[in-house]
Protein backbone atom coordinates (compact mmCIF):
# COMPACT_ATOMS: atom_id res chain seq x y z
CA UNK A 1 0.00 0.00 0.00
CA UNK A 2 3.19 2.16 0.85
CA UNK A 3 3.99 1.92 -3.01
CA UNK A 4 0.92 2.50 -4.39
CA UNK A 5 0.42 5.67 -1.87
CA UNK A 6 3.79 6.88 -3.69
CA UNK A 7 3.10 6.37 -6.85
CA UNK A 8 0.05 8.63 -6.04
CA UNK A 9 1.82 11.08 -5.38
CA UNK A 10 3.98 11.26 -8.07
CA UNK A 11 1.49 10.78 -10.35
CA UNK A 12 -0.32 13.57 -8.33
CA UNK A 13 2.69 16.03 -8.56
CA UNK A 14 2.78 14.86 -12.65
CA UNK A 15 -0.06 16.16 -13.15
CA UNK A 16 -0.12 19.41 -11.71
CA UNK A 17 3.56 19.72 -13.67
CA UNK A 18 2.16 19.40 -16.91
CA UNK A 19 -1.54 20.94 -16.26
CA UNK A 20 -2.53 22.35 -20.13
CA UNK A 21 0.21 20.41 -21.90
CA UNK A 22 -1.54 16.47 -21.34
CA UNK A 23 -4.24 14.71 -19.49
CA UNK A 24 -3.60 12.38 -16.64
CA UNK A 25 -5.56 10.12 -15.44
CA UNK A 26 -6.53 7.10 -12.49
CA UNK A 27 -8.72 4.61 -13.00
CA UNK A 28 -9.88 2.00 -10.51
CA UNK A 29 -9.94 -1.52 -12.59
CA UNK A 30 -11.34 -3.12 -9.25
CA UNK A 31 -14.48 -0.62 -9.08
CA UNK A 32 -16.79 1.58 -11.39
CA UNK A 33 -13.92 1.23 -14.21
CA UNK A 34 -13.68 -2.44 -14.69
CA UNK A 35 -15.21 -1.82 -18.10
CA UNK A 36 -12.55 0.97 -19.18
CA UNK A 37 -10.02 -1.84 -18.24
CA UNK A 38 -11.38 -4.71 -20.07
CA UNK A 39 -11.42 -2.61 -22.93
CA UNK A 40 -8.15 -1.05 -22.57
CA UNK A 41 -6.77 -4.83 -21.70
CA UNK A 42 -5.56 -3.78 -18.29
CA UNK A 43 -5.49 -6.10 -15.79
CA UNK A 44 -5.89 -5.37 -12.47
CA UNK A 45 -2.49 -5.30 -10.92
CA UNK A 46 -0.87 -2.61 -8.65
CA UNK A 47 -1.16 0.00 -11.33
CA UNK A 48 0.07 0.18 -15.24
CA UNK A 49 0.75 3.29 -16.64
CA UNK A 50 -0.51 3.70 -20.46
CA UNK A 51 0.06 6.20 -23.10
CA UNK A 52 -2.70 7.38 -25.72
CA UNK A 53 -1.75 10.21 -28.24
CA UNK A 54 -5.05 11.26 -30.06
CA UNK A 55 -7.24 8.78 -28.96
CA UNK A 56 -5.34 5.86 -29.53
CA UNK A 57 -3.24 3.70 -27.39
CA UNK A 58 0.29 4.60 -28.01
CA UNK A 59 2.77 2.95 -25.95
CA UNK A 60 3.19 2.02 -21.76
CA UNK A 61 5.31 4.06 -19.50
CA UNK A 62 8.86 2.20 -19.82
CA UNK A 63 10.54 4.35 -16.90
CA UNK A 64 10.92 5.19 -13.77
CA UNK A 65 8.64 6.16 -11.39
CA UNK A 66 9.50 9.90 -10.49
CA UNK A 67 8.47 12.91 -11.21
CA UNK A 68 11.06 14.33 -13.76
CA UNK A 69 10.85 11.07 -15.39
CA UNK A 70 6.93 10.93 -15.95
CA UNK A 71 7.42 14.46 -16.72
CA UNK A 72 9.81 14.03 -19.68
CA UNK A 73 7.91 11.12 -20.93
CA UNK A 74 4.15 13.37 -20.94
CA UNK A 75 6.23 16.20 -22.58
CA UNK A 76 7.42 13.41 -25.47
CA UNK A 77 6.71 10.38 -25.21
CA UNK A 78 8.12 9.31 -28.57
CA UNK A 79 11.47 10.71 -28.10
CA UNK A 80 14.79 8.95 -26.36
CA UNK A 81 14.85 8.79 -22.57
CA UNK A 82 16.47 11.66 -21.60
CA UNK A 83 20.45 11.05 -20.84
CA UNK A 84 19.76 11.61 -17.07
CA UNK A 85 17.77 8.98 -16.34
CA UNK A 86 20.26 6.64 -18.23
CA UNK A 87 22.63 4.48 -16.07
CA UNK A 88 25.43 6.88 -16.22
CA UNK A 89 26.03 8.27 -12.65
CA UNK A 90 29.25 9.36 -13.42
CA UNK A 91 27.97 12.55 -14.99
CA UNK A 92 26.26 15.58 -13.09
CA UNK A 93 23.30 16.19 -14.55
CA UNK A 94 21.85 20.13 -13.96
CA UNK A 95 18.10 20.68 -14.39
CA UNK A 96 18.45 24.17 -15.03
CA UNK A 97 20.54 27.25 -14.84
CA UNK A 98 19.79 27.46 -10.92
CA UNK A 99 20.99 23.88 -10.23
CA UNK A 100 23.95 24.62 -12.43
CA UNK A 101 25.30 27.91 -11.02
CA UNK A 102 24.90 26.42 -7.55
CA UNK A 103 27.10 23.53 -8.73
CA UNK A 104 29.41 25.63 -9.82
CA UNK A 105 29.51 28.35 -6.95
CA UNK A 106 30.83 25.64 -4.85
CA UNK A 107 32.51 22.77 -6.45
CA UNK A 108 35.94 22.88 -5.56
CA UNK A 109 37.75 20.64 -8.63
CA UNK A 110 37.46 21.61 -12.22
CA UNK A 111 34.32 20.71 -13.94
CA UNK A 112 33.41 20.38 -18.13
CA UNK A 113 29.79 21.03 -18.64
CA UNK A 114 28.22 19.42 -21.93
CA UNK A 115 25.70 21.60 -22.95
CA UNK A 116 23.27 19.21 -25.47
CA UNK A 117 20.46 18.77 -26.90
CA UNK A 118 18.71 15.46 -27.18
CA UNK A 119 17.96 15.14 -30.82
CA UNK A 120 21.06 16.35 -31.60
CA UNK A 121 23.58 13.37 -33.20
CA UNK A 122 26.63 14.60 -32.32
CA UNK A 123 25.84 14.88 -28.58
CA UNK A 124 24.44 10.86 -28.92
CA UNK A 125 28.07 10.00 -30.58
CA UNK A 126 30.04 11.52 -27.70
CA UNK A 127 27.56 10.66 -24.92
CA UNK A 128 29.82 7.10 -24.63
CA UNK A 129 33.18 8.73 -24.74
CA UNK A 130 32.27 11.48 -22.52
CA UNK A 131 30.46 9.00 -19.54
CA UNK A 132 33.68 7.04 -19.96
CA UNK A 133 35.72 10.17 -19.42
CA UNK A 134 33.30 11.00 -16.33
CA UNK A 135 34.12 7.12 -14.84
CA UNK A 136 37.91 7.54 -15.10
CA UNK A 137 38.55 11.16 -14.18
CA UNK A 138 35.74 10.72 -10.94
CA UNK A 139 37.82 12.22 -7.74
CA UNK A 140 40.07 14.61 -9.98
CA UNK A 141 37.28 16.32 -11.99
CA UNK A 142 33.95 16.77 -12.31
CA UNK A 143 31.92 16.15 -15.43
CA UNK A 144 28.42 17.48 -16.26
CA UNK A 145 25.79 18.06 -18.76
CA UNK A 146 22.64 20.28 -19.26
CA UNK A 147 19.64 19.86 -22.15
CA UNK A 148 19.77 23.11 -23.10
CA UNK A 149 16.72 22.08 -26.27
CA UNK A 150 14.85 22.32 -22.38
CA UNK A 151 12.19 25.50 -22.84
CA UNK A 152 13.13 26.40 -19.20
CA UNK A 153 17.37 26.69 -20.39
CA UNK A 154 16.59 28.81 -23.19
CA UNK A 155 18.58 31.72 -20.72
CA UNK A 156 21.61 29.34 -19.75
CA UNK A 157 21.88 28.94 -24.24
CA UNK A 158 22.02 33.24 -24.28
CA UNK A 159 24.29 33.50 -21.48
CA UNK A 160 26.93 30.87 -22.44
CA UNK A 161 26.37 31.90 -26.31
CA UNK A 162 25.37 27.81 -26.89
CA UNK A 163 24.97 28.33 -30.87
CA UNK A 164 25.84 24.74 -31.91
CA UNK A 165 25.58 20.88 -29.80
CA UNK A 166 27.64 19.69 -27.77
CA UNK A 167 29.43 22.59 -26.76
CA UNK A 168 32.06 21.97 -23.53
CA UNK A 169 32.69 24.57 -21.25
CA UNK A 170 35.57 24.10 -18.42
CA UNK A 171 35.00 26.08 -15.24
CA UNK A 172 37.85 25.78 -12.83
């Protein structure tokens, strides 16, 4: 019940994120909405998250159960998970300008930012090398990486003058 309380509330929190860009929604397969599940082929389990895109059924939620993950995947659910919820915890990931300039304000060892956008194939080519990089240089330097195709880092793209992907920066 713990989990399911949770998953409420993420789901909850969802929702309010992207209020006007997508519809969420809960349906109870053991009550009223056993007919909405038969026909959508849901059993009744804990939960499943589904995906419809203009009426259709379009694909289930493949990804973690937080916030900025559910969030990513309403905003485009086509697209590639984003590279911070990949496996590679070598790399800093920044959310936004804030997160970043904190980061930076007081990190002590040198750090490379990545600045990248998702689609972009360049970025995808050096994503390997540069996690690799990340693994090997951990407890000398610090390497990092911000979607700057984000709406929200459309000001961190001015102020560094991002005009092409990946771009590196090195702060020291």
């Amino acid at each position: 019940m713990k989990q399911n309380s949770q998953i409420l509330r993420v789901f909850r929190e969802v929702g309010e994120t992207i209020k006007g860009q997508g519809t969420m929604i809960i349906v109870d397969c053991s009550g009223d909405g056993k007919k909405i599940c038969k026909n959508s082929k849901v059993k009744p389990q804990n939960y499943v998250l589904k995906h419809y895109k203009d009426g259709d059924f379009h694909k289930d939620y493949d990804r973690r159960e937080t916030v900025q993950s559910m969030t990513n995947f309403m905003r485009d659910p086509s697209g590639d998970i984003p590279w911070e919820e990949e496996s590679t915890t070598d790399i800093v990931h920044f959310q936004d300008s804030e997160a970043m300039a904190k980061f930076l304000k007081k990190e002590q060892k040198p750090v490379m930012v990545m600045f990248y956008a998702p689609w972009c194939g360049f970025c995808k080519q050096l994503k390997p090398e540069y996690a690799a990089a990340a693994k090997e240089l951990k407890g000398h330097s610090v390497l990092a990486a911000i979607d700057v195709n984000r709406p929200e880092n459309a000001m961190v793209r001015q102020h560094y003058n991002i005009t092409g992907f990946p771009t590196l920066l090195y702060f020291e």
